[in-house]
Protein backbone atom coordinates (compact mmCIF):
# COMPACT_ATOMS: atom_id res chain seq x y z
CA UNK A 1 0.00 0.00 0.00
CA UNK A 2 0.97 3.30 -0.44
CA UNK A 3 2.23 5.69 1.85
CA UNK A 4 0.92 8.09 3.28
CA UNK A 5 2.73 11.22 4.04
CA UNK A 6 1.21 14.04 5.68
CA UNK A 7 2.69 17.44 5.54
CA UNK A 8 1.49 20.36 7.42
CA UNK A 9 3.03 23.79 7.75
CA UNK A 10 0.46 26.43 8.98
CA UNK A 11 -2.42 24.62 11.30
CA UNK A 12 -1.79 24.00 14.67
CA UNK A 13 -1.72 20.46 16.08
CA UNK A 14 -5.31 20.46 17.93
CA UNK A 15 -6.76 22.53 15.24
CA UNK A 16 -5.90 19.37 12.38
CA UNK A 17 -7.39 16.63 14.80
CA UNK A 18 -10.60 19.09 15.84
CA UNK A 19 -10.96 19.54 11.41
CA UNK A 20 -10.72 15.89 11.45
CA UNK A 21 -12.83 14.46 13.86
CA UNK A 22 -15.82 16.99 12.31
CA UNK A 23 -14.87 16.27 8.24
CA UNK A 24 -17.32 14.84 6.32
CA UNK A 25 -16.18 11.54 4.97
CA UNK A 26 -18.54 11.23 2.40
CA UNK A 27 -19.90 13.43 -0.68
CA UNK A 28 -23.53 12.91 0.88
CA UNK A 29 -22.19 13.97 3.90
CA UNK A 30 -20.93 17.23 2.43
CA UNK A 31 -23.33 20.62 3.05
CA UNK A 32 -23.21 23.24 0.82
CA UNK A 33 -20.74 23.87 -2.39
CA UNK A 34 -24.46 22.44 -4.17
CA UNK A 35 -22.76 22.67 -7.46
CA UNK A 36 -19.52 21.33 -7.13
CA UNK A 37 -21.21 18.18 -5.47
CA UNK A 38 -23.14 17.72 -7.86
CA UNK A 39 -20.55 18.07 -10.65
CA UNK A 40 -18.14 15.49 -8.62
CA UNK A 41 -20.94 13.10 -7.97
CA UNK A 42 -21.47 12.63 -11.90
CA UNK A 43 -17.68 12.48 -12.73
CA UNK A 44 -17.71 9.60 -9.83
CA UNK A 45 -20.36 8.21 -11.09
CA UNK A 46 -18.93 7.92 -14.59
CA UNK A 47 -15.81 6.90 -12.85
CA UNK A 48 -17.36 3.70 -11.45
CA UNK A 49 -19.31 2.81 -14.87
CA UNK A 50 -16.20 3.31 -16.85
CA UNK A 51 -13.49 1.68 -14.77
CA UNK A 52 -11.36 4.88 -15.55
CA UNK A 53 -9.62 6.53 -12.57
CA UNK A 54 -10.79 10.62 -11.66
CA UNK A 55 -8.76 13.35 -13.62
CA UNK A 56 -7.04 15.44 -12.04
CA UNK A 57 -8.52 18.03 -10.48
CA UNK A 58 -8.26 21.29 -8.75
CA UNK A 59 -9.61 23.43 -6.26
CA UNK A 60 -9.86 27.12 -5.41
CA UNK A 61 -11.14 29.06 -2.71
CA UNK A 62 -10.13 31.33 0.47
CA UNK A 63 -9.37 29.34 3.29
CA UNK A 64 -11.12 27.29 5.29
CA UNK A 65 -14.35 26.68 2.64
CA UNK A 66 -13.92 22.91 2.21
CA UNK A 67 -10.94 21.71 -0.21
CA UNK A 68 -9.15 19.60 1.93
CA UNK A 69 -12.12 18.05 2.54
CA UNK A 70 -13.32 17.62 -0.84
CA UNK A 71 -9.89 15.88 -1.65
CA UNK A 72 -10.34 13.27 1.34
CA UNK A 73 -14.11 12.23 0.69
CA UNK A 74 -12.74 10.98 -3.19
CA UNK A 75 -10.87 8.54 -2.04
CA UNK A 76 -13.25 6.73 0.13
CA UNK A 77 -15.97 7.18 -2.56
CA UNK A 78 -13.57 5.75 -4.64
CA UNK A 79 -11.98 3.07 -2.08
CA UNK A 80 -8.50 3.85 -3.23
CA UNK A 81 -5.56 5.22 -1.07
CA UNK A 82 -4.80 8.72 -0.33
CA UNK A 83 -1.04 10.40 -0.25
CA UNK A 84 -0.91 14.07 0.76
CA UNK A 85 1.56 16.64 0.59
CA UNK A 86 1.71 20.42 0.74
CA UNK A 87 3.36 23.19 -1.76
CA UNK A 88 6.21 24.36 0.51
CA UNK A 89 7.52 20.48 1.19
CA UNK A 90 8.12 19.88 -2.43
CA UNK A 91 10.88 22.33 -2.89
CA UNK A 92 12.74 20.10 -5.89
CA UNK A 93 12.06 17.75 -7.94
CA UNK A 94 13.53 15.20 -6.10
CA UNK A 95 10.92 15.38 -3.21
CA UNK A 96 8.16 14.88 -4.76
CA UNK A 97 9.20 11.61 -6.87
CA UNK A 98 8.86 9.20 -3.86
CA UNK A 99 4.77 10.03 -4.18
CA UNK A 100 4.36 9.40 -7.66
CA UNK A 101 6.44 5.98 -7.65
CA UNK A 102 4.47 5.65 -4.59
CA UNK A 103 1.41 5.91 -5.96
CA UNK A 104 -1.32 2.74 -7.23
CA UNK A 105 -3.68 2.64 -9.87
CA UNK A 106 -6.85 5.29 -9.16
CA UNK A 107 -5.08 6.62 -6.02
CA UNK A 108 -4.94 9.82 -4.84
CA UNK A 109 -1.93 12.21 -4.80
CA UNK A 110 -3.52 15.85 -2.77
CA UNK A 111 -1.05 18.96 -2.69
CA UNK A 112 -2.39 21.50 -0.65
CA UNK A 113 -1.27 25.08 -1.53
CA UNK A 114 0.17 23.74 -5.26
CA UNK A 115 0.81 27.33 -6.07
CA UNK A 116 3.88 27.51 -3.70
CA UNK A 117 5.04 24.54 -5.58
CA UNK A 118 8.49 26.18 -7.51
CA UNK A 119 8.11 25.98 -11.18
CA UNK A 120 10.57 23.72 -11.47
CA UNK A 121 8.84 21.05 -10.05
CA UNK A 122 5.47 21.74 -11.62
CA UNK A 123 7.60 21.28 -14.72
CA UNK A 124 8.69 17.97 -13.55
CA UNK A 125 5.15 16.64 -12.92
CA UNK A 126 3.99 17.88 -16.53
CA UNK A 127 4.60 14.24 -17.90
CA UNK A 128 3.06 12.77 -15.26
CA UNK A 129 -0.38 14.55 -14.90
CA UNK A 130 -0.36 13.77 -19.13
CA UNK A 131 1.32 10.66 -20.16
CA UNK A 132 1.76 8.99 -16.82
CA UNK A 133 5.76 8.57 -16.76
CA UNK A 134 8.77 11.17 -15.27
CA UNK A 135 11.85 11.38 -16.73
CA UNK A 136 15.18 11.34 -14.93
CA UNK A 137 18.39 12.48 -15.84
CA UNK A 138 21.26 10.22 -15.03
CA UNK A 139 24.85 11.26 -14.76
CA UNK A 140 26.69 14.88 -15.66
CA UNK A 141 27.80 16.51 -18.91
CA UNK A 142 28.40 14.30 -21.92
CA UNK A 143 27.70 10.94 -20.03
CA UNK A 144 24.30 12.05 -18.75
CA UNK A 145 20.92 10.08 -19.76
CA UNK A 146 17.82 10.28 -19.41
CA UNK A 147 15.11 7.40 -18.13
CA UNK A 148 11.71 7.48 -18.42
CA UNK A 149 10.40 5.54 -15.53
CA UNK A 150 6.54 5.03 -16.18
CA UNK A 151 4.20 5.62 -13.24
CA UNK A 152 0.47 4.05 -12.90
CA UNK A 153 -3.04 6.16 -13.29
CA UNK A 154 -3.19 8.22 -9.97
CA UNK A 155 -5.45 11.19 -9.87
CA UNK A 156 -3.62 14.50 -9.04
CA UNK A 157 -5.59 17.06 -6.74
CA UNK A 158 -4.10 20.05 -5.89
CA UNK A 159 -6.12 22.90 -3.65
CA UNK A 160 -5.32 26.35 -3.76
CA UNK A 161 -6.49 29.76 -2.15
CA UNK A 162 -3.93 31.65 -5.15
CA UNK A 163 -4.56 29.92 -8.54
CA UNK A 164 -3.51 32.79 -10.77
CA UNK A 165 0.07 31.88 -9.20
CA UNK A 166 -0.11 28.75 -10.73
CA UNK A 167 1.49 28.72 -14.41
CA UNK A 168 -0.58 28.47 -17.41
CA UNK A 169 0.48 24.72 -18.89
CA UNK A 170 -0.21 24.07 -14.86
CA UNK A 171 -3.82 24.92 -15.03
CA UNK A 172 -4.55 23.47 -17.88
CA UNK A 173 -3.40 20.00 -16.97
CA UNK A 174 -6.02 19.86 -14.71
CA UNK A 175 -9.00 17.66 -15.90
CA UNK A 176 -12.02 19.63 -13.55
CA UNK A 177 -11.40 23.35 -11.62
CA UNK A 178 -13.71 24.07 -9.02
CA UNK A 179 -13.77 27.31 -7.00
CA UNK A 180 -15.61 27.29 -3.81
CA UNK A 181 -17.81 29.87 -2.53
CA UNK A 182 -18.39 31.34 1.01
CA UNK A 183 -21.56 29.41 2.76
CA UNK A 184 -24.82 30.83 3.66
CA UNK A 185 -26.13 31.56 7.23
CA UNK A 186 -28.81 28.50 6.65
CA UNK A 187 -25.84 26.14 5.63
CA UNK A 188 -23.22 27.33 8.67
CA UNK A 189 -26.06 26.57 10.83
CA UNK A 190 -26.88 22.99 9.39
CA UNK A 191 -22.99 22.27 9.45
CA UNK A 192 -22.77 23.53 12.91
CA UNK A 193 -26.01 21.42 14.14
CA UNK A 194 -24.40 18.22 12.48
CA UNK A 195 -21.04 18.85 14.14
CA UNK A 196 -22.43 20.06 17.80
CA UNK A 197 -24.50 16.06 17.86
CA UNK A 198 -20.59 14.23 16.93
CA UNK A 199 -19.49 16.32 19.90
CA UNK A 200 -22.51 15.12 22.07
CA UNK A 201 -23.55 19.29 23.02
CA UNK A 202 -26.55 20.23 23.54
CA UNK A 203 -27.28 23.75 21.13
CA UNK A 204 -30.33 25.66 21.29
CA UNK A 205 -31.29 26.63 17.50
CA UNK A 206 -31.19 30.16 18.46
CA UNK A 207 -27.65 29.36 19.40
CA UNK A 208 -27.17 27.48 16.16
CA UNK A 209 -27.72 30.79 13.71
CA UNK A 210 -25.78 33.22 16.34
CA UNK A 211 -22.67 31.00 15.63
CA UNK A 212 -23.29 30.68 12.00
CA UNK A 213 -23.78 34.59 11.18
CA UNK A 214 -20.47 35.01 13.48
CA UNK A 215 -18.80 32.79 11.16
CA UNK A 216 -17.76 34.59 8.21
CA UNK A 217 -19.57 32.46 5.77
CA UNK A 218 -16.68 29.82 6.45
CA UNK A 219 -17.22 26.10 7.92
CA UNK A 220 -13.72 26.14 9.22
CA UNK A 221 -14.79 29.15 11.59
CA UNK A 222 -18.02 27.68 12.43
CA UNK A 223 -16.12 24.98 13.48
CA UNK A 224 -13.88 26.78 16.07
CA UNK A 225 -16.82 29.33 17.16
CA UNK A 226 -18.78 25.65 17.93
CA UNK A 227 -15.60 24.21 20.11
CA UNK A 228 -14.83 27.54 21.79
CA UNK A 229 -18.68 27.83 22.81
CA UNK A 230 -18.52 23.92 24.14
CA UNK A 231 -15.56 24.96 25.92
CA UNK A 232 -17.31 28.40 27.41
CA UNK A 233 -20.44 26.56 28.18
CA UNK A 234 -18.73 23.35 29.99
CA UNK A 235 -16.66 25.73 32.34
CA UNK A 236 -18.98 28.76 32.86
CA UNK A 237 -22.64 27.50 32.30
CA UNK A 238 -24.58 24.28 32.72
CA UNK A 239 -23.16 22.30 29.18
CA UNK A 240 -25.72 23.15 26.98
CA UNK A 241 -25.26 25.90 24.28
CA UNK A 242 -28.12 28.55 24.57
CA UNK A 243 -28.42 31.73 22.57
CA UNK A 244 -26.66 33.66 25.66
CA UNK A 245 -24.48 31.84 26.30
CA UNK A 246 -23.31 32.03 22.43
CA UNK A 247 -23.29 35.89 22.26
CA UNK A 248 -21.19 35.63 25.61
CA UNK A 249 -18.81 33.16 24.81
CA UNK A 250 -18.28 34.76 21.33
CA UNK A 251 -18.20 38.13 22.96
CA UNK A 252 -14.74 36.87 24.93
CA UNK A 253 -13.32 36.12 21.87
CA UNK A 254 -14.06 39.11 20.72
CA UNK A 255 -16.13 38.42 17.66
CA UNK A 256 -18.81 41.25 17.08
CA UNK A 257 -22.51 40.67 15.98
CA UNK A 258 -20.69 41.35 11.78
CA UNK A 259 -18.79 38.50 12.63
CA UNK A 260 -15.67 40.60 12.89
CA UNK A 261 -12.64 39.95 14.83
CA UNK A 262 -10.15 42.06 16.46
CA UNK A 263 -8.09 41.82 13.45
CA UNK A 264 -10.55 42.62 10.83
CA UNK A 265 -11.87 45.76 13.18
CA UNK A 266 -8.07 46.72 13.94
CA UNK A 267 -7.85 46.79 9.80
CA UNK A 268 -10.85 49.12 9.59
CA UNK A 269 -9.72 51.70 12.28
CA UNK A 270 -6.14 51.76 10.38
CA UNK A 271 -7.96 52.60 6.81
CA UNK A 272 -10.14 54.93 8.53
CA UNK A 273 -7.98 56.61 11.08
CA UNK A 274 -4.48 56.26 9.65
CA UNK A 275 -5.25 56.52 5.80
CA UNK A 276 -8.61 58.90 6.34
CA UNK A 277 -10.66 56.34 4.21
CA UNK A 278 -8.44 55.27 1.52
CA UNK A 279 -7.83 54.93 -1.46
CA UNK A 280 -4.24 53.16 0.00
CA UNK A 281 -2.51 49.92 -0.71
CA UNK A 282 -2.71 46.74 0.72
CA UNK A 283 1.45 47.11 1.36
CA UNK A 284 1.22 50.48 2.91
CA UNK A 285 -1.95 49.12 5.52
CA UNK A 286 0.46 45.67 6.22
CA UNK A 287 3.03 47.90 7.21
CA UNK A 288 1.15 50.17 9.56
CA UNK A 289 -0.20 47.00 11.19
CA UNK A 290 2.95 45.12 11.12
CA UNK A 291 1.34 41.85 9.58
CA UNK A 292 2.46 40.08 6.23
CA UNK A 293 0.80 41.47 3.00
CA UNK A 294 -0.49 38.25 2.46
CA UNK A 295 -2.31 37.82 5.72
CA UNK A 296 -4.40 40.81 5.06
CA UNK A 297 -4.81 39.96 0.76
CA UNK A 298 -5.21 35.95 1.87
CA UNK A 299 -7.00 35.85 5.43
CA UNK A 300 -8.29 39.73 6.25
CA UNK A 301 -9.65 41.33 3.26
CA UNK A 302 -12.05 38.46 1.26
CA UNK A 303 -14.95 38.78 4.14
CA UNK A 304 -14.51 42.75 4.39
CA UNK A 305 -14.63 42.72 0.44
CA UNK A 306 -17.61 40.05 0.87
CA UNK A 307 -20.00 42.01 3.33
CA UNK A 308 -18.76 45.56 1.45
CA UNK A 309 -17.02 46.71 4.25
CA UNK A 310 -14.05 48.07 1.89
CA UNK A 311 -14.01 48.27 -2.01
CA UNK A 312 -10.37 47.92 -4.31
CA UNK A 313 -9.97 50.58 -6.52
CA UNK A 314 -7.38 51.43 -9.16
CA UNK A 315 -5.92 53.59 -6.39
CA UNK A 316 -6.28 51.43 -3.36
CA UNK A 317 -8.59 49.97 -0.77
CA UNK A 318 -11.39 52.45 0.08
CA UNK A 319 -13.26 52.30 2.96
CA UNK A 320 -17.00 52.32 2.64
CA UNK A 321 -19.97 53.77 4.74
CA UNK A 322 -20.89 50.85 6.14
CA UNK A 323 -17.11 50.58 7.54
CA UNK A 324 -17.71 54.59 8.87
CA UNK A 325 -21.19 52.95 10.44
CA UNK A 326 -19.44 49.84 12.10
CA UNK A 327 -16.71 51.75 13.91
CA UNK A 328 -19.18 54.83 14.86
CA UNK A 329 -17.30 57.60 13.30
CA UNK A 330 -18.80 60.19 10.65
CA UNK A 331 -17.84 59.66 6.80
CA UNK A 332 -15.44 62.24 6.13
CA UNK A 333 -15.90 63.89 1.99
CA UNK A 334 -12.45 62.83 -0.08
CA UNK A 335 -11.05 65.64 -2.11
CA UNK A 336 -11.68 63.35 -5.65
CA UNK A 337 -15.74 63.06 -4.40
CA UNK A 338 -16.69 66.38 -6.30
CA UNK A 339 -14.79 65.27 -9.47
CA UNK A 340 -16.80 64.23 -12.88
CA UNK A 341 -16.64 60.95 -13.26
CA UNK A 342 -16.04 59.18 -17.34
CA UNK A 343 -20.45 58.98 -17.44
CA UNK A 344 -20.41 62.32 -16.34
């Protein structure tokens, strides 16, 4: 059998078994994403009928909206064997080869963040994803030559919250793409009910649709709003999850009625107090705040873009009124506000 190799770089260690223990394992088990269940469900389908392993496929998404999970429910549809891997661990060539000689007929070879992948190695897995074989180069200079070692069907998934990083002849290699939208409020709370009866709590349904609004249209969130308020209810209340006992416990952690954390409000009141507003760039407000450019493009600005808390412009990130409305302070008039626009 396979192996499996499991390669993590960003989650914490209780926050991987806690995603675990509440993953769907299979596609019926899946809420939301109506769609792209329904899409994979065919291709399975035809799969099965065929006797042809899955094509390779691809997901894209912010974080946190279901692709790992996605990429493990295949392979027990499918009853084949899973390998996974992440972008940053395959740094040459040479480390990912073990998973594709690895790999059995129909299994499953997942990369999570493929875009950090260098382009050399999504080079080297060109001929694999097409023509099932890799070709290694043996020797130096005028002695060197090349093998091609073939390799049996495996189905290549990669997951991705960037795929415009990914190259071209990358994409294209890729038999399905699938980009996954934020949830609803209705499907948060389903997810949330589901997940509160495998942790035996008691929730209220009150409870149920304060957590999901809170959650910022992601499952992963709901998730840890659903274990926090367990936690909060088991050492402050009487165990059971009411719809107090939710606004208090989500309160602590500081996640407001928009479902906005300290973060996201601490990126608001730097646009609005530091930058009057906007238009600025996304470098400029990472290095007031001293966070990474990518947290706020990545992690920070999809929900504020989502619920139209900011808008990007040519010129920047604007703040709009809803942002003035959220932090209390009066909309101040920008300079450009009196200027024709092209209609005009």
């Amino acid at each position: 059998m396979p192996r499996e190799a499991i390669v993590h770089t960003d989650e914490p260690e209780d926050e991987r078994q806690r995603d675990a223990a509440l993953r769907p394992r299979w596609l019926r088990e899946v809420i939301g994403q109506r769609a792209v269940v329904q899409r994979l469900g065919i291709t399975l389908n035809a799969c099965r009928k065929l006797k042809e392993p899955l094509g390779h496929i691809l997901f894209d998404g912010p974080p946190g909206l279901g692709k790992t999970t996605f990429a493990t429910v295949l392979p027990n549809e499918l009853g084949t064997s899973i390998q996974i891997t992440s972008g940053p661990a395959l740094s040459k060539p040479a480390d990912l080869l073990p998973f594709l000689t690895n790999a059995s007929q129909g299994s499953i070879l997942f990369i999570d963040e493929i875009h950090r992948m260098p382009r050399v190695v999504q080079e080297f897995i060109y001929p694999a994803m097409e023509d099932f074989r890799v070709d290694i180069v043996l020797g130096e200079g005028v002695n060197a030559r090349t093998i091609s070692l073939p390799l049996q069907h495996f189905t290549l998934i990669g997951a991705t919250t960037r795929s415009g990083l990914l190259s071209s002849p990358m994409r294209d290699r890729f038999k399905m793409h699938e980009h996954l939208e934020f949830y609803s409020v209705e499907e948060l709370a389903q997810i949330v009910r589901i997940n509160a009866r495998k942790l035996q709590t008691d929730i209220s349904d009150d409870a149920l649709v304060e957590i999901a609004r809170r959650s910022r249209g992601t499952p992963r969130v709901a998730n840890a709003r659903l274990w926090w308020s367990r936690h909060y209810t088991t050492s402050e209340a009487d165990g059971r999850i009411t719809l107090d006992v939710a606004r208090e416990a989500l309160d602590m952690m500081e996640v407001d009625a928009e479902g906005l954390d300290k973060q996201d409000r601490r990126y608001l009141e730097t646009i609005i107090g530091v930058f009057e507003g906007g238009p600025t760039g996304v470098e400029a407000l990472a290095a007031t705040m001293n966070l990474p450019t990518d947290t706020l493009s990545d992690d920070v600005e999809p929900y504020l873009l989502r619920e139209q808390f900011i808008v990007r412009t040519p010129r920047g990130r604007v703040a709009t009124a809803r942002a003035y409305q959220l932090l209390g302070r009066p909309m101040k008039k920008r300079p450009d506000d009196d200027e024709p626009s092209l209609f005009d």
